[in-house]
C-alpha atoms as a PDB file:
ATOM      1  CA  UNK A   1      -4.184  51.929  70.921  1.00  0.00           C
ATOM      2  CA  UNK A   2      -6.527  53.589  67.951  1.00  0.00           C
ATOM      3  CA  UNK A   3      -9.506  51.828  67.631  1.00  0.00           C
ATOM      4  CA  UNK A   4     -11.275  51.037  63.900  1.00  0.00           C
ATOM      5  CA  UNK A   5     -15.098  51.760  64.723  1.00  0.00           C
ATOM      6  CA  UNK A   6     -18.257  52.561  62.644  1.00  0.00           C
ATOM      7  CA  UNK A   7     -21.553  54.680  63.739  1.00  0.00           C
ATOM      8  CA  UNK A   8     -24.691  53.906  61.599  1.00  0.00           C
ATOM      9  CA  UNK A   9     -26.585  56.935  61.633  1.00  0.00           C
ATOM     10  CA  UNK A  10     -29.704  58.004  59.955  1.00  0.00           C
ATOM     11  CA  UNK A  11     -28.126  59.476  56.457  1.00  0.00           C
ATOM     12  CA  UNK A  12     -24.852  57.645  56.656  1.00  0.00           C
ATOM     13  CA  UNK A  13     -22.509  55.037  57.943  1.00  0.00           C
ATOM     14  CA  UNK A  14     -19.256  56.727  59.074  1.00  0.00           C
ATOM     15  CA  UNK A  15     -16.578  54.912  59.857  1.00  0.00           C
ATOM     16  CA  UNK A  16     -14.019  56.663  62.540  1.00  0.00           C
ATOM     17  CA  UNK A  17     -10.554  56.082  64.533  1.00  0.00           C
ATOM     18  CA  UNK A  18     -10.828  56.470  68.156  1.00  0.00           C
ATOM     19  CA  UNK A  19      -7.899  56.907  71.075  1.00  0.00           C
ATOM     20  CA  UNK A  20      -7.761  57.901  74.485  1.00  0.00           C
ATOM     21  CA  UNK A  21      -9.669  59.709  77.019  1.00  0.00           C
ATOM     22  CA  UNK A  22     -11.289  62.799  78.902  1.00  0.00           C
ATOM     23  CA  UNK A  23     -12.494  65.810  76.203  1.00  0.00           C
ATOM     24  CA  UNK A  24     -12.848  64.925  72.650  1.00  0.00           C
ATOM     25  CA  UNK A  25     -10.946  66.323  69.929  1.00  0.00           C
ATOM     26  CA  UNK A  26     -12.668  65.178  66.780  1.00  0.00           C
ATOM     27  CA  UNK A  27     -10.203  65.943  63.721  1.00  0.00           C
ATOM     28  CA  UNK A  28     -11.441  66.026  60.137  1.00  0.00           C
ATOM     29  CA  UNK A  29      -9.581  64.861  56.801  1.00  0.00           C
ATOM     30  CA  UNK A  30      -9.614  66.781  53.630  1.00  0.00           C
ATOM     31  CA  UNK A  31      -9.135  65.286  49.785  1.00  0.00           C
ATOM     32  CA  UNK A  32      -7.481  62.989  48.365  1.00  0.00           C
ATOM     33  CA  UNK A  33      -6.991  61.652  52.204  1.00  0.00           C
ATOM     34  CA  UNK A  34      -8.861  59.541  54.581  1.00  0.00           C
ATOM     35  CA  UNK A  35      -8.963  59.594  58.745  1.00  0.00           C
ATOM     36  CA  UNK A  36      -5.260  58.025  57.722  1.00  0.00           C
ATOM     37  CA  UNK A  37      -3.954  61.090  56.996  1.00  0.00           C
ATOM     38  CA  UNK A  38      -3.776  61.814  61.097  1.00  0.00           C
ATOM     39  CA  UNK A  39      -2.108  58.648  61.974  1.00  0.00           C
ATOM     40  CA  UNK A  40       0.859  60.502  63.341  1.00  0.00           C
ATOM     41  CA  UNK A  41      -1.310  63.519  65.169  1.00  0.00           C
ATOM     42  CA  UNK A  42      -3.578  60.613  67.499  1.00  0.00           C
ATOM     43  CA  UNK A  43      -1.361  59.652  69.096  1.00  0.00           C
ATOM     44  CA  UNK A  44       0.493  62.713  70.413  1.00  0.00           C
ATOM     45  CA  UNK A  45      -2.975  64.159  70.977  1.00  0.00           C
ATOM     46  CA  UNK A  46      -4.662  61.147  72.865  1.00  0.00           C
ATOM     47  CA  UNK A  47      -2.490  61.568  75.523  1.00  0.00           C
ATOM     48  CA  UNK A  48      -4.750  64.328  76.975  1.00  0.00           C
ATOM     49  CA  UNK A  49      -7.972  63.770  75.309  1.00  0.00           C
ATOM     50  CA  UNK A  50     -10.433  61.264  73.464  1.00  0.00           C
ATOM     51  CA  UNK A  51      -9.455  61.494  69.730  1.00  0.00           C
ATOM     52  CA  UNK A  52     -12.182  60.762  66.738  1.00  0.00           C
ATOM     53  CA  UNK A  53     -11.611  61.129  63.244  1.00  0.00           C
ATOM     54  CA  UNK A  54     -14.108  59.750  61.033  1.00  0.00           C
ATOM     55  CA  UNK A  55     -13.853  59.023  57.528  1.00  0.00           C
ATOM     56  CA  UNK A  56     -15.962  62.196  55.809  1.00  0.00           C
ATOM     57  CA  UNK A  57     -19.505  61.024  53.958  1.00  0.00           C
ATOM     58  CA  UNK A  58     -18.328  59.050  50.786  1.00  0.00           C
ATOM     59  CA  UNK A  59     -14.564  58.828  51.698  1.00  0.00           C
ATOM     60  CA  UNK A  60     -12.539  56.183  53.387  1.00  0.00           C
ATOM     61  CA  UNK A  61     -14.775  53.049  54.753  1.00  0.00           C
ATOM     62  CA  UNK A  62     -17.753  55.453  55.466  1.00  0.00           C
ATOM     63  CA  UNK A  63     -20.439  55.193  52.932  1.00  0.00           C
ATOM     64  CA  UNK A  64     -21.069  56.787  49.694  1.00  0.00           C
ATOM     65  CA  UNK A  65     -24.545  58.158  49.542  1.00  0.00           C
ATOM     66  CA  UNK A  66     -25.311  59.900  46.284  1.00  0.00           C
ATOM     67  CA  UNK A  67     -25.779  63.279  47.503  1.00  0.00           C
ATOM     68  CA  UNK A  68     -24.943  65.589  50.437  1.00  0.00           C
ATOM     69  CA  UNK A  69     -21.467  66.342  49.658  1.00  0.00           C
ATOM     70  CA  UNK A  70     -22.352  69.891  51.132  1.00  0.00           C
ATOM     71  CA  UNK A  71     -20.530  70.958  53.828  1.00  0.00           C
ATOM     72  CA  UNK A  72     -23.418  71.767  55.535  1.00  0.00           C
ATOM     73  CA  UNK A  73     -24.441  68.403  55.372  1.00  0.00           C
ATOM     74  CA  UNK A  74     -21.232  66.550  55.898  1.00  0.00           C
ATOM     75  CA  UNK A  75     -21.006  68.642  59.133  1.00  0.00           C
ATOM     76  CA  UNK A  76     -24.863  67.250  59.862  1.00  0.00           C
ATOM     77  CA  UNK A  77     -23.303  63.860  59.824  1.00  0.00           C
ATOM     78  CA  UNK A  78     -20.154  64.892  62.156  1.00  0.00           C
ATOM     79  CA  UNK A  79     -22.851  66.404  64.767  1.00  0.00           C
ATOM     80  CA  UNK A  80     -24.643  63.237  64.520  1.00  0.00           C
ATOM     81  CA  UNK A  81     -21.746  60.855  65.143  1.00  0.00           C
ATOM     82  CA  UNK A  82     -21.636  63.352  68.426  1.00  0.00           C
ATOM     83  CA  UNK A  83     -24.717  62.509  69.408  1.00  0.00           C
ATOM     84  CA  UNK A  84     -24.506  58.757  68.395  1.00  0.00           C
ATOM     85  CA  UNK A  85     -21.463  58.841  71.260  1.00  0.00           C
ATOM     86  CA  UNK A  86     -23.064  60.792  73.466  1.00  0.00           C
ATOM     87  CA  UNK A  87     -20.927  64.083  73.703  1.00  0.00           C
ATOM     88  CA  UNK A  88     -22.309  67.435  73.991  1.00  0.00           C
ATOM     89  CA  UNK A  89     -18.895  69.451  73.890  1.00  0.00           C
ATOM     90  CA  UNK A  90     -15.902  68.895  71.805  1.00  0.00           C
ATOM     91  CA  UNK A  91     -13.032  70.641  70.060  1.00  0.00           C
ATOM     92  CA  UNK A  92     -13.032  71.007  66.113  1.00  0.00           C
ATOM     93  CA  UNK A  93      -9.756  70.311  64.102  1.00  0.00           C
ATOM     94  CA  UNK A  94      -9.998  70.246  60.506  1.00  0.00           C
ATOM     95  CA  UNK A  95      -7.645  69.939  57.382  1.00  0.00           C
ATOM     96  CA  UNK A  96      -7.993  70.536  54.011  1.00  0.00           C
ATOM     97  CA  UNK A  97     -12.071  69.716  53.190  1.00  0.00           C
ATOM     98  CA  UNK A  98     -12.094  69.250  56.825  1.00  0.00           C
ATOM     99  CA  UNK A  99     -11.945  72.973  57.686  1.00  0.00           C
ATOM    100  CA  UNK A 100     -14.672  73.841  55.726  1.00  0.00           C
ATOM    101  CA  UNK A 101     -16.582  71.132  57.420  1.00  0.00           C
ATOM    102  CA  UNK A 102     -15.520  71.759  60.513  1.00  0.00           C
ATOM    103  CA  UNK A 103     -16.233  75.580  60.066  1.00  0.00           C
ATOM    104  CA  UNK A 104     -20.372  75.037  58.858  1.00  0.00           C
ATOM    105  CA  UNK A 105     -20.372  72.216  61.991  1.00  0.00           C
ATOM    106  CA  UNK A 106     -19.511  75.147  63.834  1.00  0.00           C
ATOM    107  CA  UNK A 107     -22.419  77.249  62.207  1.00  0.00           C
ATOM    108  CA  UNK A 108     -24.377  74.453  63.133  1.00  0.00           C
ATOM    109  CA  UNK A 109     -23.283  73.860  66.891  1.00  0.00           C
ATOM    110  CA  UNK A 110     -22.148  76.996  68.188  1.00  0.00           C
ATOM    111  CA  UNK A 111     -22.936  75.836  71.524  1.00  0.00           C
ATOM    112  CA  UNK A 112     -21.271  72.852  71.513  1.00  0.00           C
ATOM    113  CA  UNK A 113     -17.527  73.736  69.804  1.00  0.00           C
ATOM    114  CA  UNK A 114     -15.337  74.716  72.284  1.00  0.00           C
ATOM    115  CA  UNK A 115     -12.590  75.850  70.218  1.00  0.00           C
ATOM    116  CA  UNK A 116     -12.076  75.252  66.342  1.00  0.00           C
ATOM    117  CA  UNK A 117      -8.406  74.672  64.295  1.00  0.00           C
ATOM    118  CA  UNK A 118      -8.441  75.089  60.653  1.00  0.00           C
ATOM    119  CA  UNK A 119      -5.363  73.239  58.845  1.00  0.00           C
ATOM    120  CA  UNK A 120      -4.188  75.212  55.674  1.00  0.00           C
ATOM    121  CA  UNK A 121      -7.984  75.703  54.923  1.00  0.00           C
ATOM    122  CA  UNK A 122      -9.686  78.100  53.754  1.00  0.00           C
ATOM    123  CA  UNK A 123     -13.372  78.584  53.759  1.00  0.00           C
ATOM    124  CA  UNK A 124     -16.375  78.600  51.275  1.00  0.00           C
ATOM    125  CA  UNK A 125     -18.618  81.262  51.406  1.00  0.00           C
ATOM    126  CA  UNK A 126     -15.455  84.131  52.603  1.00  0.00           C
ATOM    127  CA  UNK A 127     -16.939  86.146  50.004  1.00  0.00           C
ATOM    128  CA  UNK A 128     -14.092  86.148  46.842  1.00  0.00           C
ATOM    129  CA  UNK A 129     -14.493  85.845  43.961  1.00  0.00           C
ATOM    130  CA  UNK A 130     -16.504  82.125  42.868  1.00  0.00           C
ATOM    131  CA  UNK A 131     -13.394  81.590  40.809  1.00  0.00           C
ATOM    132  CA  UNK A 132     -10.950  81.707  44.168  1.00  0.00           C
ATOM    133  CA  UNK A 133     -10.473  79.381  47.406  1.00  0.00           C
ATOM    134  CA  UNK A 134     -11.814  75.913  47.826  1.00  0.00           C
ATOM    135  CA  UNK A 135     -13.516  74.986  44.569  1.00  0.00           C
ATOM    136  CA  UNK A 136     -12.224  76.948  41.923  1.00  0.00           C
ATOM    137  CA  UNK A 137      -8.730  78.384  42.207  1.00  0.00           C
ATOM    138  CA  UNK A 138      -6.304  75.814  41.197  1.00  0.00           C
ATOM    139  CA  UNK A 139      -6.457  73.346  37.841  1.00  0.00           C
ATOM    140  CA  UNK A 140      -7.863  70.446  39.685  1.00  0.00           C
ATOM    141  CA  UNK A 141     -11.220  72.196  41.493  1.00  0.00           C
ATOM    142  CA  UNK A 142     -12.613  73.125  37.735  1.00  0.00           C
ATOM    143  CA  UNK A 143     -11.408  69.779  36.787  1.00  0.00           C
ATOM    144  CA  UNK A 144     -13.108  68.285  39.594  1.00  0.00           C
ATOM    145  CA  UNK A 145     -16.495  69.698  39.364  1.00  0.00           C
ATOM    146  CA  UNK A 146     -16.950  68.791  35.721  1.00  0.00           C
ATOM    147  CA  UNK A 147     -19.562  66.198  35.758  1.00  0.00           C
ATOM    148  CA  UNK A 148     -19.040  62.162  35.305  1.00  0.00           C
ATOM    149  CA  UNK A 149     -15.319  63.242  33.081  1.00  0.00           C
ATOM    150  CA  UNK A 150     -13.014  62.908  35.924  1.00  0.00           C
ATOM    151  CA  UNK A 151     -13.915  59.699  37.803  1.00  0.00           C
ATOM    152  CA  UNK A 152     -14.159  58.491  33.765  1.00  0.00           C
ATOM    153  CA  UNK A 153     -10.609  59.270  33.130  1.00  0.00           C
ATOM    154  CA  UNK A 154      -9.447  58.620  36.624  1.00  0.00           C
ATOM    155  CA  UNK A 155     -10.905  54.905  36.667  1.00  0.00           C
ATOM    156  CA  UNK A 156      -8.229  51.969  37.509  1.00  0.00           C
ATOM    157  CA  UNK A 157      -5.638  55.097  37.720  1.00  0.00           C
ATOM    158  CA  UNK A 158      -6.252  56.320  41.098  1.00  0.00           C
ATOM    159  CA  UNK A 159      -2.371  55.534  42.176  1.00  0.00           C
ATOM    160  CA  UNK A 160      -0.998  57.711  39.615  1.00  0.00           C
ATOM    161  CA  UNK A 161      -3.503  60.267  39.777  1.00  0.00           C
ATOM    162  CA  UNK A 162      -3.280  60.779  43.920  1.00  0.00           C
ATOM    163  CA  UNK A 163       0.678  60.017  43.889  1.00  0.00           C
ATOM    164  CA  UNK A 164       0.832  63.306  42.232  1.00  0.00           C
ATOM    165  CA  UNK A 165      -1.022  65.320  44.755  1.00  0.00           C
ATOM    166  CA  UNK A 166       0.647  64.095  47.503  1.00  0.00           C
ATOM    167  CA  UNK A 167       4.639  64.861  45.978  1.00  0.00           C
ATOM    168  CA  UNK A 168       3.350  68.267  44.428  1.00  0.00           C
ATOM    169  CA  UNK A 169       1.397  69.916  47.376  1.00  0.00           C
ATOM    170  CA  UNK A 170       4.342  68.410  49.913  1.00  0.00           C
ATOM    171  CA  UNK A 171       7.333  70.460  50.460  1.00  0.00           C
ATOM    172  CA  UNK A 172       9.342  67.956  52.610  1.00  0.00           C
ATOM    173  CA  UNK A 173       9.714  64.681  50.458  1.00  0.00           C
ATOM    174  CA  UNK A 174       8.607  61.403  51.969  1.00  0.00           C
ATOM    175  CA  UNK A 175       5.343  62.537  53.876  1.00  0.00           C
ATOM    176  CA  UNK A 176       2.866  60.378  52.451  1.00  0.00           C
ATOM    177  CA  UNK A 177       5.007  57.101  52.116  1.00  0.00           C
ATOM    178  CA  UNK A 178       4.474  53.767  49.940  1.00  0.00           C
ATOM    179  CA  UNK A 179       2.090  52.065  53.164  1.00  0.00           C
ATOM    180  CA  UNK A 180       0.115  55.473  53.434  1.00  0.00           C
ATOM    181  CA  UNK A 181       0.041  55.560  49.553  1.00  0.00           C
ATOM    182  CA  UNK A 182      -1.508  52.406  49.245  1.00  0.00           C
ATOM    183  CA  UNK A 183      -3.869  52.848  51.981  1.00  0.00           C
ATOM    184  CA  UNK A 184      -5.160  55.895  50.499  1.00  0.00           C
ATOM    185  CA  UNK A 185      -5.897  53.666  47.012  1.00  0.00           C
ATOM    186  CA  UNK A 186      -7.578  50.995  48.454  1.00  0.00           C
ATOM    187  CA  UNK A 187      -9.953  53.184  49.640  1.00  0.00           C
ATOM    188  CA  UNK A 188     -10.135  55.505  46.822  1.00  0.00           C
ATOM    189  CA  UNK A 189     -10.479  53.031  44.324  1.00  0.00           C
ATOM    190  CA  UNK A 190     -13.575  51.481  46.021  1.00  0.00           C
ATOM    191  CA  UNK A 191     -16.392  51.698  43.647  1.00  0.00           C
ATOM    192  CA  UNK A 192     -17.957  55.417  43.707  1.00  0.00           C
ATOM    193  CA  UNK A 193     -15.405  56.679  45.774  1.00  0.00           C
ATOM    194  CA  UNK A 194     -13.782  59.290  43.504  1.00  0.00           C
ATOM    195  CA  UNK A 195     -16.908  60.031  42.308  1.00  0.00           C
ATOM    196  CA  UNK A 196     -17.523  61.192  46.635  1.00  0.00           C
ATOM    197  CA  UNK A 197     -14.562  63.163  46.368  1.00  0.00           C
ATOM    198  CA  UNK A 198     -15.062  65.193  43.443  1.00  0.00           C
ATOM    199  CA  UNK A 199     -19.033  65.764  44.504  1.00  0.00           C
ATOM    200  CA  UNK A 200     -17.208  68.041  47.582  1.00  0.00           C
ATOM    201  CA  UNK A 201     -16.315  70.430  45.043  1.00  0.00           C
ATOM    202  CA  UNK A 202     -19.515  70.108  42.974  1.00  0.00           C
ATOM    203  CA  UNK A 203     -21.177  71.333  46.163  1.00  0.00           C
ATOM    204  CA  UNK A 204     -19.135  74.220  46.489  1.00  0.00           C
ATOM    205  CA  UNK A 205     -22.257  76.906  45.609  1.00  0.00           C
ATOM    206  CA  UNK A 206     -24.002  75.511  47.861  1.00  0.00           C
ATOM    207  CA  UNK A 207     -21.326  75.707  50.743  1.00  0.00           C
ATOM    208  CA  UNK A 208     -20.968  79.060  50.346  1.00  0.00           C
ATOM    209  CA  UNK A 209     -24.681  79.768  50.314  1.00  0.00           C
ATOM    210  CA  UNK A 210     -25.004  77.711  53.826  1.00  0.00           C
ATOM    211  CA  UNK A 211     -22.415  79.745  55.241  1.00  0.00           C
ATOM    212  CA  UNK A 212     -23.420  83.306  54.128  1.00  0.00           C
ATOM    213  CA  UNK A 213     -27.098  82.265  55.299  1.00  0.00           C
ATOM    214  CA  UNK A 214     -26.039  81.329  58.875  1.00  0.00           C
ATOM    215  CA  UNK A 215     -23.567  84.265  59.555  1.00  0.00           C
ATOM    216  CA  UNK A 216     -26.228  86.626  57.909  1.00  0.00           C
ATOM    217  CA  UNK A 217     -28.788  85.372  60.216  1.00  0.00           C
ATOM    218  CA  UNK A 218     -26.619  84.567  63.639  1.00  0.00           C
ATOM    219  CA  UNK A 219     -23.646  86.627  62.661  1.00  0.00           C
ATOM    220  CA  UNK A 220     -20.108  85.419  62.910  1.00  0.00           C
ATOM    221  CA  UNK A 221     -18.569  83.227  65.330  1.00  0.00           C
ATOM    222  CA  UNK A 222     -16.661  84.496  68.006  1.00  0.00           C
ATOM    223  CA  UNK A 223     -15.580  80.914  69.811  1.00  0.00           C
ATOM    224  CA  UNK A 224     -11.494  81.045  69.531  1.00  0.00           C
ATOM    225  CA  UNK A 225     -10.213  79.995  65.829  1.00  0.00           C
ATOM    226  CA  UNK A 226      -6.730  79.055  65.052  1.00  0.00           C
ATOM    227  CA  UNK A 227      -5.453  78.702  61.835  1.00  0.00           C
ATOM    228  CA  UNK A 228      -1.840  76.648  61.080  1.00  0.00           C
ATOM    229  CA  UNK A 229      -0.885  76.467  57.487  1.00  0.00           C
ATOM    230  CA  UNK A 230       1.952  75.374  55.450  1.00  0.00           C
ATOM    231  CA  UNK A 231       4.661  78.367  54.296  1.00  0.00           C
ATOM    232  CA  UNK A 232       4.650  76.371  51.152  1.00  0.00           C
ATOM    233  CA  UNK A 233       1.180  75.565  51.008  1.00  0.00           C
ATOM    234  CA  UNK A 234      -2.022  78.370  51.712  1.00  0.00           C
ATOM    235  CA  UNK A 235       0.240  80.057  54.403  1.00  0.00           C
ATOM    236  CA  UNK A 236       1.908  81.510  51.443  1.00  0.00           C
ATOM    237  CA  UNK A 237       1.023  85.349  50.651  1.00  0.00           C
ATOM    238  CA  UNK A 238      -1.429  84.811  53.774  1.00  0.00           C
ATOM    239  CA  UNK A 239      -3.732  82.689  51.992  1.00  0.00           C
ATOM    240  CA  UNK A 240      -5.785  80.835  54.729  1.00  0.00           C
ATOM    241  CA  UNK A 241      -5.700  83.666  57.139  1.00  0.00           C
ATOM    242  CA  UNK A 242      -7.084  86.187  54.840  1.00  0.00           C
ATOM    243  CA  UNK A 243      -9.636  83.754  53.835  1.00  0.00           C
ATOM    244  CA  UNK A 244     -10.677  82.366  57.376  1.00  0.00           C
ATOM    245  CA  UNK A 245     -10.267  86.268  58.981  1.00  0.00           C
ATOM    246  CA  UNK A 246     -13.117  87.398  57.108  1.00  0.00           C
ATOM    247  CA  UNK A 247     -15.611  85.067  58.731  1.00  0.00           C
ATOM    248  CA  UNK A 248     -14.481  84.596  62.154  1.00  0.00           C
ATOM    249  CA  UNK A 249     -13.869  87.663  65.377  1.00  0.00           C
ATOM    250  CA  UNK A 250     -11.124  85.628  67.251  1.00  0.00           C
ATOM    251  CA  UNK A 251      -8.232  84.391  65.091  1.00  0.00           C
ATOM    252  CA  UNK A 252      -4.888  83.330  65.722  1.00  0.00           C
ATOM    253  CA  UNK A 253      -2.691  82.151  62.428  1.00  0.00           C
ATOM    254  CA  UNK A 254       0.421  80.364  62.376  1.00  0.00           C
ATOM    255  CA  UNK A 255       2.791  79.463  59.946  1.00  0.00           C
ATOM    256  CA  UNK A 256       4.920  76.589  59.532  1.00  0.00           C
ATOM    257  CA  UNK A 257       7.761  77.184  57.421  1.00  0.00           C
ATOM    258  CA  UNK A 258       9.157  74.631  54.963  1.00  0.00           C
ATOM    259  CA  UNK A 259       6.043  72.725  54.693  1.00  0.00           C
ATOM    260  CA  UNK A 260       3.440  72.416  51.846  1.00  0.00           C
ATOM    261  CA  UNK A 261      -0.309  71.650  52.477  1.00  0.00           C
ATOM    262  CA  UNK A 262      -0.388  68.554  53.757  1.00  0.00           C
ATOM    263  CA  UNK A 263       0.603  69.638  57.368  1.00  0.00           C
ATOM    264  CA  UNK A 264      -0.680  66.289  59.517  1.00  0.00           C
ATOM    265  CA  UNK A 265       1.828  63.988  57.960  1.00  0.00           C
ATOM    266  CA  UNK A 266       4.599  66.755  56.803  1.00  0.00           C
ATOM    267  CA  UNK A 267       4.698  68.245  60.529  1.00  0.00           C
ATOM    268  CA  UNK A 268       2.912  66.073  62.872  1.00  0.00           C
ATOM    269  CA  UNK A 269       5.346  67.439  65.491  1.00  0.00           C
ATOM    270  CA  UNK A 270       4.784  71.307  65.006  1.00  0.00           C
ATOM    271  CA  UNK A 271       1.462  70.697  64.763  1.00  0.00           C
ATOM    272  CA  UNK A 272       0.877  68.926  68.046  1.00  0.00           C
ATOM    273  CA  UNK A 273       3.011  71.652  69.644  1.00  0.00           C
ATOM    274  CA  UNK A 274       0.662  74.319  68.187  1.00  0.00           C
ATOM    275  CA  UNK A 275      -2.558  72.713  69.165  1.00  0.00           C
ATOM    276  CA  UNK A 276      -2.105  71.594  72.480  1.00  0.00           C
ATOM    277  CA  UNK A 277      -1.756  75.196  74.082  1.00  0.00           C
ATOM    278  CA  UNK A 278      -4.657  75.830  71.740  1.00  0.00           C
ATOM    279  CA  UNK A 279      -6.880  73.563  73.261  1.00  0.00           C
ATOM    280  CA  UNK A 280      -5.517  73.486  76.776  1.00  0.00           C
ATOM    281  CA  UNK A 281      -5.697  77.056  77.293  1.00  0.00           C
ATOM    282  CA  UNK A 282      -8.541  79.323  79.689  1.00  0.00           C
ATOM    283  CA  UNK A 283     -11.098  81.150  76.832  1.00  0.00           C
ATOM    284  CA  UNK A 284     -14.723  80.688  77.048  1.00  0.00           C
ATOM    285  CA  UNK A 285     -15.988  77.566  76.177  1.00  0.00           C
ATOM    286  CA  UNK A 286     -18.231  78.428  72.914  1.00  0.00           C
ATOM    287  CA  UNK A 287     -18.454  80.978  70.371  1.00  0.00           C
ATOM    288  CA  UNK A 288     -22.252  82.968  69.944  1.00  0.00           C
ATOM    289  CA  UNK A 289     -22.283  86.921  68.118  1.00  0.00           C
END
């Protein structure tokens, strides 16, 4: 059974899903999703291992501070909620926003991620161009990071305007279906919750800042990395891999053909088959340069 809980911790109060037992395999959501999006991934994961997903800082039923949409500072809150539950180690798996989280949380706790998955991700702060990757390549991430215009125009419209992310970065039809549709508006249409969401790509300079500071002071990490992205979605023309391979030493990629970006509820299956091995096999534990 997943369990609904919430940790109140000293910046924010995250709410999280919760299943199983033994090591913990905390898996992170990107935009326009919610700890929802891995409702078919917890429970073919739990069967080995204690499962969290929170809701990220500002998204879902966590809270909505004004600031810290950083990834540096999300990742500060995911680190916390480890400490609020008392674990030292645990696995990173992260999707979308979540891989860029889950990357700086492993800048932050190299000796504490055992092993970190990156979901058709790819990272700020890979050094391209500021106009390329998360934050700036595609229509929406200039859209996004224009200030106070986009929640203005997206106001009492969030159905419409998430219903057409979901059909045109999907390549198999049906993934996100009418209950998961209207999950994912209830919570984005809480008040100041699209504002949270477009505030992760406002932050994007200073992502990339956080993580060319830590790898230029502790150099990169060299824990075990595995990448799994969509052939439709940043798999295509080697996209994530390119982007991830310039900041990590230990990379696997994987593609999964006939599916777009959002991989946890277009292939929940393949997934699952590619990160079990992943996290069940020998390699040392954490990842220090």
């Amino acid at each position: 059974m997943t369990f609904s809980r919430f940790s109140t911790l000293p910046r924010v109060k995250l709410h999280y899903l919760e299943e199983g037992d033994g090591d913990v395999v905390v898996l992170l959501h990107g935009w326009p999703q919610t700890s929802h999006s891995w409702r078919h991934v917890i429970p073919k994961l739990s069967g080995k291992y204690r499962v969290i997903a929170p809701d990220l800082r500002g998204l879902g039923d966590s809270s909505r501070p004004a600031d810290g949409y950083d990834n540096g500072t999300v990742a500060s809150d995911v680190i916390e909620l480890m400490d609020s539950l008392g674990v030292r180690e645990f696995y990173l798996v992260g999707h979308d926003w979540g891989g860029p989280v889950a990357f700086a949380a492993t800048l932050l706790a190299r000796d504490r991620v055992r092993k970190l998955a990156l979901v058709d991700a790819v990272l700020a702060g890979d050094g391209r161009s500021a106009g390329s990757g998360q934050g700036g390549a595609r229509w929406h991430h200039l859209f996004h990071r224009t200030p106070h215009l986009p929640e203005a125009l997206t106001a009492g419209r969030e159905s419409i305007y998430l219903s057409w992310f979901y059909d045109e970065y999907s390549e198999r039809a049906g993934a996100v279906r009418p209950s998961a549709l209207a999950e994912y508006v209830r919570c984005y249409s809480q008040p100041g919750a699209m504002r949270c969401g477009f505030e992760y790509y406002r932050s994007v300079e200073v992502s990339s800042a956080f993580v060319r500071a830590c790898i230029e002071r502790d150099g990169k990490p060299t824990l075990p990395v595995l990448s799994i992205a969509g052939g439709a979605g940043r798999g295509r023309a080697g996209e994530a891999e390119e982007s991830i391979g310039r900041l990590v030493t230990n990379l696997d990629s994987y593609i999964i053909p006939d599916c777009g970006h959002l991989v946890p509820e277009e292939a929940p299956e393949e997934l699952c088959e590619l990160l079990l091995p992943f996290l069940s096999s020998q390699s040392p534990a954490c990842g220090m340069s």
